[in-house]
Protein backbone atom coordinates (compact mmCIF):
# COMPACT_ATOMS: atom_id res chain seq x y z
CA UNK A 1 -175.62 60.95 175.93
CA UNK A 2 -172.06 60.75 177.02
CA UNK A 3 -173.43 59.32 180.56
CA UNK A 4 -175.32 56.88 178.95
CA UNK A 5 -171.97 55.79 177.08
CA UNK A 6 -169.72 55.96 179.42
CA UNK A 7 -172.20 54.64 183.02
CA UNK A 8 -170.01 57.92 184.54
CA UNK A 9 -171.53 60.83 185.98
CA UNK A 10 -168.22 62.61 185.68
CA UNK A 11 -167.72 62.23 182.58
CA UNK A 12 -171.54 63.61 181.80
CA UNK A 13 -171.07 66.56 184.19
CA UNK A 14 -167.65 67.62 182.56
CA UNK A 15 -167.37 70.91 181.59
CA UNK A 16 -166.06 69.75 178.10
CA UNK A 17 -164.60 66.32 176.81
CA UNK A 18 -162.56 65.56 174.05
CA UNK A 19 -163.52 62.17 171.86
CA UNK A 20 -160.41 60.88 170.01
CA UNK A 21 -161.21 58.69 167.06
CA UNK A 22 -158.70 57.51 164.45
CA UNK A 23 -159.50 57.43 160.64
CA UNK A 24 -157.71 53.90 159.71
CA UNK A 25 -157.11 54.98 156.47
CA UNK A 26 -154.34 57.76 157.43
CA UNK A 27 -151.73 55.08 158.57
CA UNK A 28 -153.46 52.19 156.81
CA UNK A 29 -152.35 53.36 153.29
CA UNK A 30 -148.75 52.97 154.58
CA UNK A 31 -148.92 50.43 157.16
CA UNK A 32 -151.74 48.00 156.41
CA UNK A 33 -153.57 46.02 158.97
CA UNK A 34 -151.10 46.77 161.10
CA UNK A 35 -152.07 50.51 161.45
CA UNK A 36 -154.71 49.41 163.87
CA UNK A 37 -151.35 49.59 166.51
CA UNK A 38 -150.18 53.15 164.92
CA UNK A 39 -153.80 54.22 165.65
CA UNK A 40 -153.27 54.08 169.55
CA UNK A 41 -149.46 55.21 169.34
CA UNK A 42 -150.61 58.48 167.65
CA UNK A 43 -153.73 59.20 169.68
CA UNK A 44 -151.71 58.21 173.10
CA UNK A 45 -148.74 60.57 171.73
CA UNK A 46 -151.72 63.38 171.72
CA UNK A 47 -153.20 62.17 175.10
CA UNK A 48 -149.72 62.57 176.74
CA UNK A 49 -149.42 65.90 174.81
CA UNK A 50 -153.51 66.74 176.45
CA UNK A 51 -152.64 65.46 180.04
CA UNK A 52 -149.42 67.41 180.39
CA UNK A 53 -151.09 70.45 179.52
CA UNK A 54 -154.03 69.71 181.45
CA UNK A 55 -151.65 69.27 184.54
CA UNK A 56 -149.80 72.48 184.02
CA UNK A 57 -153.27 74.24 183.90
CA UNK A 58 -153.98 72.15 187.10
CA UNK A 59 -157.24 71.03 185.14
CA UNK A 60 -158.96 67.84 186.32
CA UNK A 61 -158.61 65.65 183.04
CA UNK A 62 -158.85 61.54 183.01
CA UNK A 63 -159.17 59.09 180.17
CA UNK A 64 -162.33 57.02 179.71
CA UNK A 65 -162.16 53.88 177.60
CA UNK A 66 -165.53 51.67 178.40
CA UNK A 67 -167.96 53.13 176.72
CA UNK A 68 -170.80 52.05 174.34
CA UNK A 69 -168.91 52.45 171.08
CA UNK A 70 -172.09 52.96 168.96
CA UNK A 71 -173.73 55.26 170.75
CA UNK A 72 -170.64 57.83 170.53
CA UNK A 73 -170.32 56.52 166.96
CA UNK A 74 -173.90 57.79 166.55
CA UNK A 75 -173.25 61.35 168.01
CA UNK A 76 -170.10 61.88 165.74
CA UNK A 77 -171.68 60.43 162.97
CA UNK A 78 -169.17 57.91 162.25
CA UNK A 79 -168.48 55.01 159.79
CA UNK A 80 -167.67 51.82 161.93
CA UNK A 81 -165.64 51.06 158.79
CA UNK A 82 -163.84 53.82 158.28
CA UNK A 83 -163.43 55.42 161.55
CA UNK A 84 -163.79 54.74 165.44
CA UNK A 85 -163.79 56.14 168.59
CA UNK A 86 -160.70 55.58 170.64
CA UNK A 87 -161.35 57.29 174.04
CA UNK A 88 -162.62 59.45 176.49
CA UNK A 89 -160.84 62.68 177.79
CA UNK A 90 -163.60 64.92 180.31
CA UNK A 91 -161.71 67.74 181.54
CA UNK A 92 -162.01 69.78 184.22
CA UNK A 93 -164.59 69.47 187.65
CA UNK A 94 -168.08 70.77 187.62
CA UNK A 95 -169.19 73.17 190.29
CA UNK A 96 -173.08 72.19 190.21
CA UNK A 97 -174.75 69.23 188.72
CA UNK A 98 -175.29 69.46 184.95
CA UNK A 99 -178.67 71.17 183.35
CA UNK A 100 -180.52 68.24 181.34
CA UNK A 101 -179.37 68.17 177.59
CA UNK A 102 -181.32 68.57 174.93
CA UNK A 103 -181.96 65.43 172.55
CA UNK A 104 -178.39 65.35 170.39
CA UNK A 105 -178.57 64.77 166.48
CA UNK A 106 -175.32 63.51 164.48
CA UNK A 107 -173.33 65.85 163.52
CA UNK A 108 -173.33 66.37 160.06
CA UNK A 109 -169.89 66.44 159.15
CA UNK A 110 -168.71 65.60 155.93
CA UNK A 111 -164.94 64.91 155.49
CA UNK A 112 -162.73 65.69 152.21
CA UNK A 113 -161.50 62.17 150.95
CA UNK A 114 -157.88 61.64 152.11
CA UNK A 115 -157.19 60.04 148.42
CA UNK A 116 -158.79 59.15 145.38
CA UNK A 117 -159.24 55.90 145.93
CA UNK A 118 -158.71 54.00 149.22
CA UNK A 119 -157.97 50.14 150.38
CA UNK A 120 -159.86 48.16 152.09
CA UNK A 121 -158.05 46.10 155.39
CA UNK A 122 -161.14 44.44 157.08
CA UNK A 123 -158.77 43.35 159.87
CA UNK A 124 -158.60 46.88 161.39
CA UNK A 125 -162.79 47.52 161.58
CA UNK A 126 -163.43 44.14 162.85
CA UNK A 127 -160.32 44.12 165.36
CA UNK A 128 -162.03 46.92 166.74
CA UNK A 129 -165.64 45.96 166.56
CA UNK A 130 -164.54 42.78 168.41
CA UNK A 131 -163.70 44.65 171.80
CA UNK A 132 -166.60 46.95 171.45
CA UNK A 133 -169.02 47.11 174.31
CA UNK A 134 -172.80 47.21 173.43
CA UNK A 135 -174.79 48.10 176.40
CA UNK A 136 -174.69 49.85 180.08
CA UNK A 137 -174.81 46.58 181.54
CA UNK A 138 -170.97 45.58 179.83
CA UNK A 139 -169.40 48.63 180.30
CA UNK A 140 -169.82 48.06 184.11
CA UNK A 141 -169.25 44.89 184.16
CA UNK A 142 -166.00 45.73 182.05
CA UNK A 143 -164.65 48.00 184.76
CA UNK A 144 -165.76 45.85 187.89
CA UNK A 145 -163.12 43.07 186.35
CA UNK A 146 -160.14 45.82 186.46
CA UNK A 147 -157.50 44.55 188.90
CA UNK A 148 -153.66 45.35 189.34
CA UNK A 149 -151.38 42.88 187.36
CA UNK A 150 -148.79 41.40 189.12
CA UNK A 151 -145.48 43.39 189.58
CA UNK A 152 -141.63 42.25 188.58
CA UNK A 153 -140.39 39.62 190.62
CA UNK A 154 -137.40 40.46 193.06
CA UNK A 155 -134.47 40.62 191.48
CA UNK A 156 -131.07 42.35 191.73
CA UNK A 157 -131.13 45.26 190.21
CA UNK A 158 -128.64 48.02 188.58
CA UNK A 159 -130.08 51.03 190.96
CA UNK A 160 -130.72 54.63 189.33
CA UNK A 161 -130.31 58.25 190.49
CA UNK A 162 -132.73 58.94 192.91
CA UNK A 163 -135.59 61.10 191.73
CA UNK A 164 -134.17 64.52 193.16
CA UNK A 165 -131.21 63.44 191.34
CA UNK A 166 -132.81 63.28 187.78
CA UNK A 167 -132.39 65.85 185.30
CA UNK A 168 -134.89 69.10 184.84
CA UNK A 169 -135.83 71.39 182.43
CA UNK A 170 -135.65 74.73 181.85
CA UNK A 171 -138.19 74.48 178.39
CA UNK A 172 -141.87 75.76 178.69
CA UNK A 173 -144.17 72.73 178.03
CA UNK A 174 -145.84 74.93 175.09
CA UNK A 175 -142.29 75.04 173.62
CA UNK A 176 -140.95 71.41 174.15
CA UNK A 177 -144.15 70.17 172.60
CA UNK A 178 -144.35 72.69 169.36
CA UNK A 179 -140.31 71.44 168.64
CA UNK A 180 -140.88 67.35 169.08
CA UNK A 181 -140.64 65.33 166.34
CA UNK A 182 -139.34 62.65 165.44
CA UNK A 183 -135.45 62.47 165.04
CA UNK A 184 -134.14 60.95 161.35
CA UNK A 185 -130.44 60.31 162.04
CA UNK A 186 -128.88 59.59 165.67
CA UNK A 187 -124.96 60.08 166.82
CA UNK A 188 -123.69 56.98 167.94
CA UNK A 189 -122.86 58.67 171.11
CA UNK A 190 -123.82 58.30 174.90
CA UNK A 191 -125.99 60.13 177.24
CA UNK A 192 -125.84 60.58 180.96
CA UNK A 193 -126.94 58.07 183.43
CA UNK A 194 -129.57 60.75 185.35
CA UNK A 195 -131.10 61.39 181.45
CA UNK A 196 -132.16 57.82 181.48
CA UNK A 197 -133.48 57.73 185.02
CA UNK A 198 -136.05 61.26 183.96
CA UNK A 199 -136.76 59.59 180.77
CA UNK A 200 -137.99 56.13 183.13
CA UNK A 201 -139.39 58.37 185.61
CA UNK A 202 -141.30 60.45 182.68
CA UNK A 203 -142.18 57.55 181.32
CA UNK A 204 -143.51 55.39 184.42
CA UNK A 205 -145.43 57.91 185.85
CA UNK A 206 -149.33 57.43 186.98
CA UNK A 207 -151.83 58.24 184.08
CA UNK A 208 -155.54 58.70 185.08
CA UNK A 209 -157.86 56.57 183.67
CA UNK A 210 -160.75 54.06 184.14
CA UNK A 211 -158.56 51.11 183.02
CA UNK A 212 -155.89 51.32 185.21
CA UNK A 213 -156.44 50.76 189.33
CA UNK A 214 -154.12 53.02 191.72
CA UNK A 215 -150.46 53.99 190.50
CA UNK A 216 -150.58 50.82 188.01
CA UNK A 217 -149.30 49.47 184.99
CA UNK A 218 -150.29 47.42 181.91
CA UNK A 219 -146.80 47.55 179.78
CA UNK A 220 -143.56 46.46 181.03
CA UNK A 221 -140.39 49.12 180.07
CA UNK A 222 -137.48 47.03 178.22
CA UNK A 223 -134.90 48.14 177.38
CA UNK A 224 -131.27 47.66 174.99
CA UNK A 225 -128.61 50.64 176.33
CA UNK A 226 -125.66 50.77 174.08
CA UNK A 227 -124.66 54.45 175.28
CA UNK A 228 -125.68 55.51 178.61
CA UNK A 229 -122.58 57.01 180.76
CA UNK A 230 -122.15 54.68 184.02
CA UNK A 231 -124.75 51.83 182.93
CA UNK A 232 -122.62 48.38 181.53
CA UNK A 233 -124.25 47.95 177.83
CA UNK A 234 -127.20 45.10 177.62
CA UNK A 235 -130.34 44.73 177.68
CA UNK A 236 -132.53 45.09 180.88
CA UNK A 237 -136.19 45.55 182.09
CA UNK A 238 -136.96 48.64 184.37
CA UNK A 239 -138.51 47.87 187.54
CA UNK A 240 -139.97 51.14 188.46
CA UNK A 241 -141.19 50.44 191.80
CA UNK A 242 -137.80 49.92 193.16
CA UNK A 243 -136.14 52.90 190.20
CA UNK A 244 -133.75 50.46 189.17
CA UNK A 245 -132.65 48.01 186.08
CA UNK A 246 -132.56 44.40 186.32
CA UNK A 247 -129.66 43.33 183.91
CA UNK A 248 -131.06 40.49 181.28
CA UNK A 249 -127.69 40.32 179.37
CA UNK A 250 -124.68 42.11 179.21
CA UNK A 251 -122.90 43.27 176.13
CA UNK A 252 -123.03 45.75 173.33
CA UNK A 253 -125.92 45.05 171.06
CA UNK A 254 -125.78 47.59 168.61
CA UNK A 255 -126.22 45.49 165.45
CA UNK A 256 -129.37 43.21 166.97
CA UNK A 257 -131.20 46.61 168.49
CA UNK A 258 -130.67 47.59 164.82
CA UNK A 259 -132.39 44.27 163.50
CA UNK A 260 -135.07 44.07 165.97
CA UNK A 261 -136.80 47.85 164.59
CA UNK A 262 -136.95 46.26 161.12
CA UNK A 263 -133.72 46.85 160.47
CA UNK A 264 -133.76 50.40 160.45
CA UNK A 265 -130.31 52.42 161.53
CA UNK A 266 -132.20 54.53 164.38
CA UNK A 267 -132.17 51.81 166.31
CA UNK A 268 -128.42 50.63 166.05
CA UNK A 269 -127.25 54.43 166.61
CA UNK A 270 -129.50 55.68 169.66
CA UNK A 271 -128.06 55.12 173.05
CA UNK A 272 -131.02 53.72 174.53
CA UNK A 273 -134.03 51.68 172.77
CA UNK A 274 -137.18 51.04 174.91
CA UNK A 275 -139.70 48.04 174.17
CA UNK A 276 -143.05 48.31 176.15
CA UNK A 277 -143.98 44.76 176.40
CA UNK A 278 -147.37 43.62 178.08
CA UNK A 279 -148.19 39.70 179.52
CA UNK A 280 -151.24 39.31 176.92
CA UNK A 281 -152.81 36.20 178.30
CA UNK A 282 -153.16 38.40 182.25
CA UNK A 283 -154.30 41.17 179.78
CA UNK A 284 -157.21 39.25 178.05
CA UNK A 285 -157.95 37.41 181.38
CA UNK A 286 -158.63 40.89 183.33
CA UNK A 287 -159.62 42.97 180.34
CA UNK A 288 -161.43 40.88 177.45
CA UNK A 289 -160.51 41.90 173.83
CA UNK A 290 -160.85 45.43 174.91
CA UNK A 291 -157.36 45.11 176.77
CA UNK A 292 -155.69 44.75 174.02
CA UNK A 293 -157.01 48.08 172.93
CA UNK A 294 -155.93 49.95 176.54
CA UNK A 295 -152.65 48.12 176.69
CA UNK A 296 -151.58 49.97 172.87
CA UNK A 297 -153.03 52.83 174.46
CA UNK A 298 -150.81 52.80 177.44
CA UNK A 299 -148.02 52.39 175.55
CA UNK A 300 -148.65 55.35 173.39
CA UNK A 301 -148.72 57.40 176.12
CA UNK A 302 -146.02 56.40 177.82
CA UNK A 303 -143.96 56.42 174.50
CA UNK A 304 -145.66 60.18 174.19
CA UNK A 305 -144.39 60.71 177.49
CA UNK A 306 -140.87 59.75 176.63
CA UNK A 307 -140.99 61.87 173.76
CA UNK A 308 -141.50 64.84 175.40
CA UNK A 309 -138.86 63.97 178.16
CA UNK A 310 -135.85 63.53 175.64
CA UNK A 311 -137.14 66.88 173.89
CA UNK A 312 -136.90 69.15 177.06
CA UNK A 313 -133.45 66.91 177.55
CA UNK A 314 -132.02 68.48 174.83
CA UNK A 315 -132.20 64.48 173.13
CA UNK A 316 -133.93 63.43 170.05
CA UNK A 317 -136.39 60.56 170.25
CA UNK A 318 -138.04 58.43 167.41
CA UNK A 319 -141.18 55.88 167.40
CA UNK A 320 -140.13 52.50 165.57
CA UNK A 321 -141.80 49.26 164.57
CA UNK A 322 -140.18 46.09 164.94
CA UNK A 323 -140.25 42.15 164.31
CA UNK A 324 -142.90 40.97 167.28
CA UNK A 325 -141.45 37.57 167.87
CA UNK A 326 -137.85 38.47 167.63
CA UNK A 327 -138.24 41.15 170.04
CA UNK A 328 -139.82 38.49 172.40
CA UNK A 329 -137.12 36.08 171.54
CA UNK A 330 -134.60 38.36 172.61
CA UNK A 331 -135.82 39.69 175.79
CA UNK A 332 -136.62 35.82 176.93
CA UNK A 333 -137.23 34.10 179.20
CA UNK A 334 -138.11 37.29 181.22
CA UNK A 335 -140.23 38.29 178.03
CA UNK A 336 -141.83 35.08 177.57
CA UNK A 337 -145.80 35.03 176.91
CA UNK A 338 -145.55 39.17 176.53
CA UNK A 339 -146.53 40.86 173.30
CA UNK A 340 -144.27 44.01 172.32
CA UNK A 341 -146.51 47.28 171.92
CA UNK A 342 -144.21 50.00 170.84
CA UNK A 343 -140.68 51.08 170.65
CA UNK A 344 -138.93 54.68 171.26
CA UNK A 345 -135.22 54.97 170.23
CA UNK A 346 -133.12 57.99 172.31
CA UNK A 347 -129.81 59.20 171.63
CA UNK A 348 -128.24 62.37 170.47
CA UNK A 349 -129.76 63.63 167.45
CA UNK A 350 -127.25 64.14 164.45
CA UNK A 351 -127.43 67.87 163.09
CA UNK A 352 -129.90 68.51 159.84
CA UNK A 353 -128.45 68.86 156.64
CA UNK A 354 -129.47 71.83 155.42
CA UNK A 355 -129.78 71.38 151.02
CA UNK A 356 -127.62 73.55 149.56
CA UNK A 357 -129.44 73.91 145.84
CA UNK A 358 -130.76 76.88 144.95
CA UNK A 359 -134.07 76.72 143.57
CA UNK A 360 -133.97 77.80 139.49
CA UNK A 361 -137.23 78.82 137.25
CA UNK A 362 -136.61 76.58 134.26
CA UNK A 363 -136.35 79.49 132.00
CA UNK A 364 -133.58 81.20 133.69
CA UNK A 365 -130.14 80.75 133.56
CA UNK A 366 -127.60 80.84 136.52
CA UNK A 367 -126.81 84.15 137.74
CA UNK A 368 -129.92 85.94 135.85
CA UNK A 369 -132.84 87.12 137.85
């Protein structure tokens, strides 16, 4: 069945694949319609998590995402509604060509209720049934339209330390990966120049899947450093083909990094915030209304990505939302016709306060036991 979803022998003669759906109603109850994005920031957080691991285990893994949505529905039984499939993730290489399968029912799984009573967004369901592919014949023709996007233009740029310059660490992936989170409070505080070139490089790096031709890229990596050691404060866009910054403006913008993640603290204190941005009308014009789909996907992982970078840095690193047209406004001209995806906030992470109060039965009295 998975070969007739996906048109991919590979991903039929897998030894095992993952499917990674996303229950709307888990971020919708806090974040509306817009938890359609948080669905592909949290399932690209786990991808980055998968393919890391998959790497250190040197096992083959890719991500698939054409495939016919209802027939994958079918096998897991899902509610279009409530539920859909996000990806593909086959994992390792088959020695011999697979045995035929036996006919596949539904599996019947039947999920406790996250609440008592749940609400409704319509947007979410028919956002996603409105890139879904229907038939063999689309999911082909879906991947025969895949073509690089443009690059950066030339520009002068702020250059990085080289790659065998960049910070390493020391951390077991297992380990970096059980301890990330994300970080509550930030020092205001800076961080070394070569911590910002890993996190880039982390961050930039290739990602196998069907949607994205060769080494390339769908998101572009802004950024607003108000604490990196060496690196003037301002806001820049990484080109990562050339490892270097191309300044947009110069100057300390602690207080508008702050307004553009909905006003949130995290983003005024942390020495580094990074926008993915993405040029939607190239994204629609390769990809169809599925592209917007792959580009939050992207992003996720690459935010994932950066995540796990600042942890084995010894940084703290936090996922924020933000006002869309502001964050285009500011970035412009360079930004103009993109749509931000995601932003990650780094800096140093403040230490935990610890409570102090001692936890009291109400019928005792201080100092009794």
């Amino acid at each position: 069945m998975l070969e007739e979803a996906a048109a991919d022998q590979e991903t039929a003669a897998a030894p095992a694949t993952l499917i990674f759906t996303a229950l709307y109603w888990r971020s919708a109850w806090k974040y509306r319609s817009r938890a359609y994005r948080y669905c592909f920031w949290d399932a690209g957080t786990m991808a980055a998590h998968a393919l890391a691991l998959a790497t250190a285990l040197s096992l083959p893994a890719r991500l698939i995402t054409a495939f016919i949505d209802a027939l994958v529905e079918q096998l897991l039984g899902l509610d279009r509604k409530e539920e859909g499939v996000l990806f593909l993730m086959p994992l390792g290489r088959a020695s011999s060509p697979p045995l035929p399968a036996p006919p596949l029912s539904p599996l019947p799984v039947h999920a406790l209720p996250l609440s008592q009573r749940e609400v409704d967004y319509p947007l979410i369901s028919q956002m996603h049934t409105a890139s879904a592919l229907e038939t063999r014949e689309e999911v082909e023709r879906w991947r025969d339209r895949i073509s690089p996007l443009p690059p950066l233009e030339d520009a002068p740029l702020f250059p990085l330390p080289s790659l065998s310059a960049v910070q390493s660490s020391s951390s077991p992936l297992g380990e970096v990966i059980l301890k990330r989170g994300s970080t509550r409070r930030f020092l205001p505080e800076s961080i070394p120049l070569s911590a910002l070139a890993t996190l880039l490089t982390a961050g930039s790096g290739e990602i196998e899947a069907d949607f994205l031709p060769g080494r390339g890229s769908l998101v572009h990596s802004y950024l607003i450093s108000n604490g990196v050691q060496g690196l003037p404060s301002g806001a820049y866009v990484f080109h990562p083909a050339r490892h270097g910054l191309q300044l947009l403006r110069e100057g300390s913008f602690r207080q508008e990094a702050g307004y553009l993640c909905l006003e949130q603290p995290l983003g005024a204190t942390a020495s580094v915030v990074i926008f993915f941005l993405a040029d939607f009308d190239a994204l629609l014009e390769r990809y169809g209304n599925r592209g917007y789909r792959v580009a939050q996907l992207e992003a996720g992982i690459r935010g994932g990505r950066l995540y796990l970078a600042a942890y084995a840095l010894g940084l703290g690193a936090t996922g924020l939302t933000f006002y869309d047209d502001v964050v285009v406004e500011f970035f412009s001209p360079h930004a103009q016709g993109k749509i931000p995806l995601l932003a990650v906030a780094i800096g140093v992470p403040a230490p935990i306060k610890r409570s102090r109060i001692v936890p009291l039965r109400p019928d005792r009295t201080p100092g009794t036991f």
